[in-house]
C-alpha atoms as a PDB file:
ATOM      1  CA  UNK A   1     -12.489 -19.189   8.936  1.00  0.00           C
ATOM      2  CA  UNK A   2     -10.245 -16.668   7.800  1.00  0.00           C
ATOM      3  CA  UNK A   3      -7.697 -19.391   5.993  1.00  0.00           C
ATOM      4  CA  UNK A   4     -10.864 -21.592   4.332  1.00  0.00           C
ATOM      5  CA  UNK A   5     -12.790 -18.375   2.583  1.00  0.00           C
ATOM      6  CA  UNK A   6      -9.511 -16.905   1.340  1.00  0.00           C
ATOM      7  CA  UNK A   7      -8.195 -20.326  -0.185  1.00  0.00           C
ATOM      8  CA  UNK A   8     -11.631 -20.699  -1.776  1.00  0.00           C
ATOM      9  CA  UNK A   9     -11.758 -17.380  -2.874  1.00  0.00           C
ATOM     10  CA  UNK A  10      -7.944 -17.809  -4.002  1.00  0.00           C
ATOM     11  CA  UNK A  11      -8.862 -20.752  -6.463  1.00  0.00           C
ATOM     12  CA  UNK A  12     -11.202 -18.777  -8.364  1.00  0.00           C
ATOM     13  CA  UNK A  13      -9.063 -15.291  -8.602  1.00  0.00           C
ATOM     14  CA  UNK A  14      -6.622 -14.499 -11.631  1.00  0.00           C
ATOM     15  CA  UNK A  15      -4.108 -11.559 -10.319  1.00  0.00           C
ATOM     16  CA  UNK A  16      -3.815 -10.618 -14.013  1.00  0.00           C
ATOM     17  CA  UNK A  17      -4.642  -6.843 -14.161  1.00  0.00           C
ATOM     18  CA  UNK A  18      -6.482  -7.632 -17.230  1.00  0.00           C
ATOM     19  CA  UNK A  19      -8.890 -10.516 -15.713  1.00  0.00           C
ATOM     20  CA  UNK A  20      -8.517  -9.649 -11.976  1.00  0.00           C
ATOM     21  CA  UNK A  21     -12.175  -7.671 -12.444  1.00  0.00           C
ATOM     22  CA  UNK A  22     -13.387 -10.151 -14.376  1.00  0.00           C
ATOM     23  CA  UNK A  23     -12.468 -12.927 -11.970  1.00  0.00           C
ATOM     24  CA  UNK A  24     -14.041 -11.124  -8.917  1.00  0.00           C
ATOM     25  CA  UNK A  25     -17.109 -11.659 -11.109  1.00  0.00           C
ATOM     26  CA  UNK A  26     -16.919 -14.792 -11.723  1.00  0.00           C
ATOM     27  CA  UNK A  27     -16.680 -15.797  -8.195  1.00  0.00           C
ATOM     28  CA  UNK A  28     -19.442 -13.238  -6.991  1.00  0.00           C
ATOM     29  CA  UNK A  29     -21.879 -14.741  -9.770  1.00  0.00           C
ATOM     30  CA  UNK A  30     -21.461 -18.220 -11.117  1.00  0.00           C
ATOM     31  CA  UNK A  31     -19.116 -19.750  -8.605  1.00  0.00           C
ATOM     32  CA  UNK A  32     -22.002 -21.533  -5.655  1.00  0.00           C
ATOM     33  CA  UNK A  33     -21.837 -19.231  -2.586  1.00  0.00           C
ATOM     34  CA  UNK A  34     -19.120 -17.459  -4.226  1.00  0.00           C
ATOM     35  CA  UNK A  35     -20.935 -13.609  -2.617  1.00  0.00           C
ATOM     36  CA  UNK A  36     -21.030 -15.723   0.499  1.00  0.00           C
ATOM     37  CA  UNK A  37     -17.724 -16.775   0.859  1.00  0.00           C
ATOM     38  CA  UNK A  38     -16.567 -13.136  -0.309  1.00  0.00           C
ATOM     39  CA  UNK A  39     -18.525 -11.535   2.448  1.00  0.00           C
ATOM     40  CA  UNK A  40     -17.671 -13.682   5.125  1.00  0.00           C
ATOM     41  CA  UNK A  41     -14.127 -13.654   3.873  1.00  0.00           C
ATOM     42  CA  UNK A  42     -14.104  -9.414   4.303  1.00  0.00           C
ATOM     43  CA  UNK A  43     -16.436  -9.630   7.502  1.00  0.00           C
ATOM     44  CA  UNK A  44     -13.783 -11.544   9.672  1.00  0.00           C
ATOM     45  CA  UNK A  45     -10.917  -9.459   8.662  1.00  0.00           C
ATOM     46  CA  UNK A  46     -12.872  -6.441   9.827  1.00  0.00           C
ATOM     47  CA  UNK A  47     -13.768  -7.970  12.831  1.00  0.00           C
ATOM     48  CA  UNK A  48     -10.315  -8.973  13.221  1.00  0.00           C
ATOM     49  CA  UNK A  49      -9.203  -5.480  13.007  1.00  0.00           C
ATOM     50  CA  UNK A  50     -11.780  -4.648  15.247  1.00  0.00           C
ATOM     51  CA  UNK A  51     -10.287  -6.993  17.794  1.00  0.00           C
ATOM     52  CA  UNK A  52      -6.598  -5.578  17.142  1.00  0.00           C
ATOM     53  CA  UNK A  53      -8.168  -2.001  18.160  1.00  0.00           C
ATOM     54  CA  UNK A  54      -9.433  -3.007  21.337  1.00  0.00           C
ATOM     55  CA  UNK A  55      -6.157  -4.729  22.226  1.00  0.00           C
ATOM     56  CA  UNK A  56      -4.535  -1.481  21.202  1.00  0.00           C
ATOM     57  CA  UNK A  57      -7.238   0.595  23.538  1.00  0.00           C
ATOM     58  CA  UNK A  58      -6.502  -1.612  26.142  1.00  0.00           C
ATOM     59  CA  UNK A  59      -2.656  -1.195  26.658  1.00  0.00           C
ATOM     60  CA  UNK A  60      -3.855   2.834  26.085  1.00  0.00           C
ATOM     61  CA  UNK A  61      -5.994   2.548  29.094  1.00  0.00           C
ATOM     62  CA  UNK A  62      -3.815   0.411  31.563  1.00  0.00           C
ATOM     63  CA  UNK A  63      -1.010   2.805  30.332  1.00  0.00           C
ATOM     64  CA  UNK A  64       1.017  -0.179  28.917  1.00  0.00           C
ATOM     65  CA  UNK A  65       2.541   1.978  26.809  1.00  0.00           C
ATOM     66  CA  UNK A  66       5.489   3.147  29.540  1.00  0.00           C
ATOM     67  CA  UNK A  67       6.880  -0.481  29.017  1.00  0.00           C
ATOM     68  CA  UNK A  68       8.698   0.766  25.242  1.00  0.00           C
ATOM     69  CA  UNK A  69      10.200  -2.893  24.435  1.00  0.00           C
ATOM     70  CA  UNK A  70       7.014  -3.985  24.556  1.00  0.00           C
ATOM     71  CA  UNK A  71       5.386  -1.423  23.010  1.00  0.00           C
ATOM     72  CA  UNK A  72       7.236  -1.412  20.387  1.00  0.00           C
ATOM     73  CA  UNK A  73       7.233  -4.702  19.618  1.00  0.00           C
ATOM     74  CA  UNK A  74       3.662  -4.367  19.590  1.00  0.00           C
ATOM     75  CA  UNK A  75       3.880  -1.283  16.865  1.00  0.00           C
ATOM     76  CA  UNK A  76       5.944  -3.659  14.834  1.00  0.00           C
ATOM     77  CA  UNK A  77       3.201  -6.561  14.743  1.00  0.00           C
ATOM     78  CA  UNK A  78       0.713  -3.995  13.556  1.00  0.00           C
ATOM     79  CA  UNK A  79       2.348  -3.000  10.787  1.00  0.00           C
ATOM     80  CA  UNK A  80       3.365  -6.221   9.896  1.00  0.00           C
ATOM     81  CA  UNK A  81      -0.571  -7.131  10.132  1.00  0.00           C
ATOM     82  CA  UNK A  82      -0.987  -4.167   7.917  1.00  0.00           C
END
């Protein structure tokens, strides 16, 4: 879901600073379920963060953290995700 919304949205965007604004416009307004696929698009990746969280919570609480190749292999994925 992820992939589709952000290639859609990706057709329609210009990363020029001067029409990036404009662009985000254009998508939210005349492109056809352009706010949809923009909402969507930012829904997921909160919810996907959301889901990285618990994971995190999860090693917290079954004290995971003692194993440090792990964990730090772990720390390294989330700031690559970042």
């Amino acid at each position: 879901l992820q992939i589709m919304t952000g290639f859609f949205l990706a057709i329609h965007y210009t990363a020029n600073i001067d029409l990036a604004f404009s662009s985000v416009i254009h998508i939210m307004r005349d492109v056809p379920y352009g706010w949809t696929m923009q909402n969507t698009h930012a829904i997921s990746a909160s919810l996907f963060f959301i889901c990285i969280y618990i994971h995190i919570a999860r090693g917290l609480y079954y004290g995971l953290y003692l194993n440090k190749e792990v964990w730090l292999s772990g720390t390294a994925l989330l700031i690559t995700l970042m």
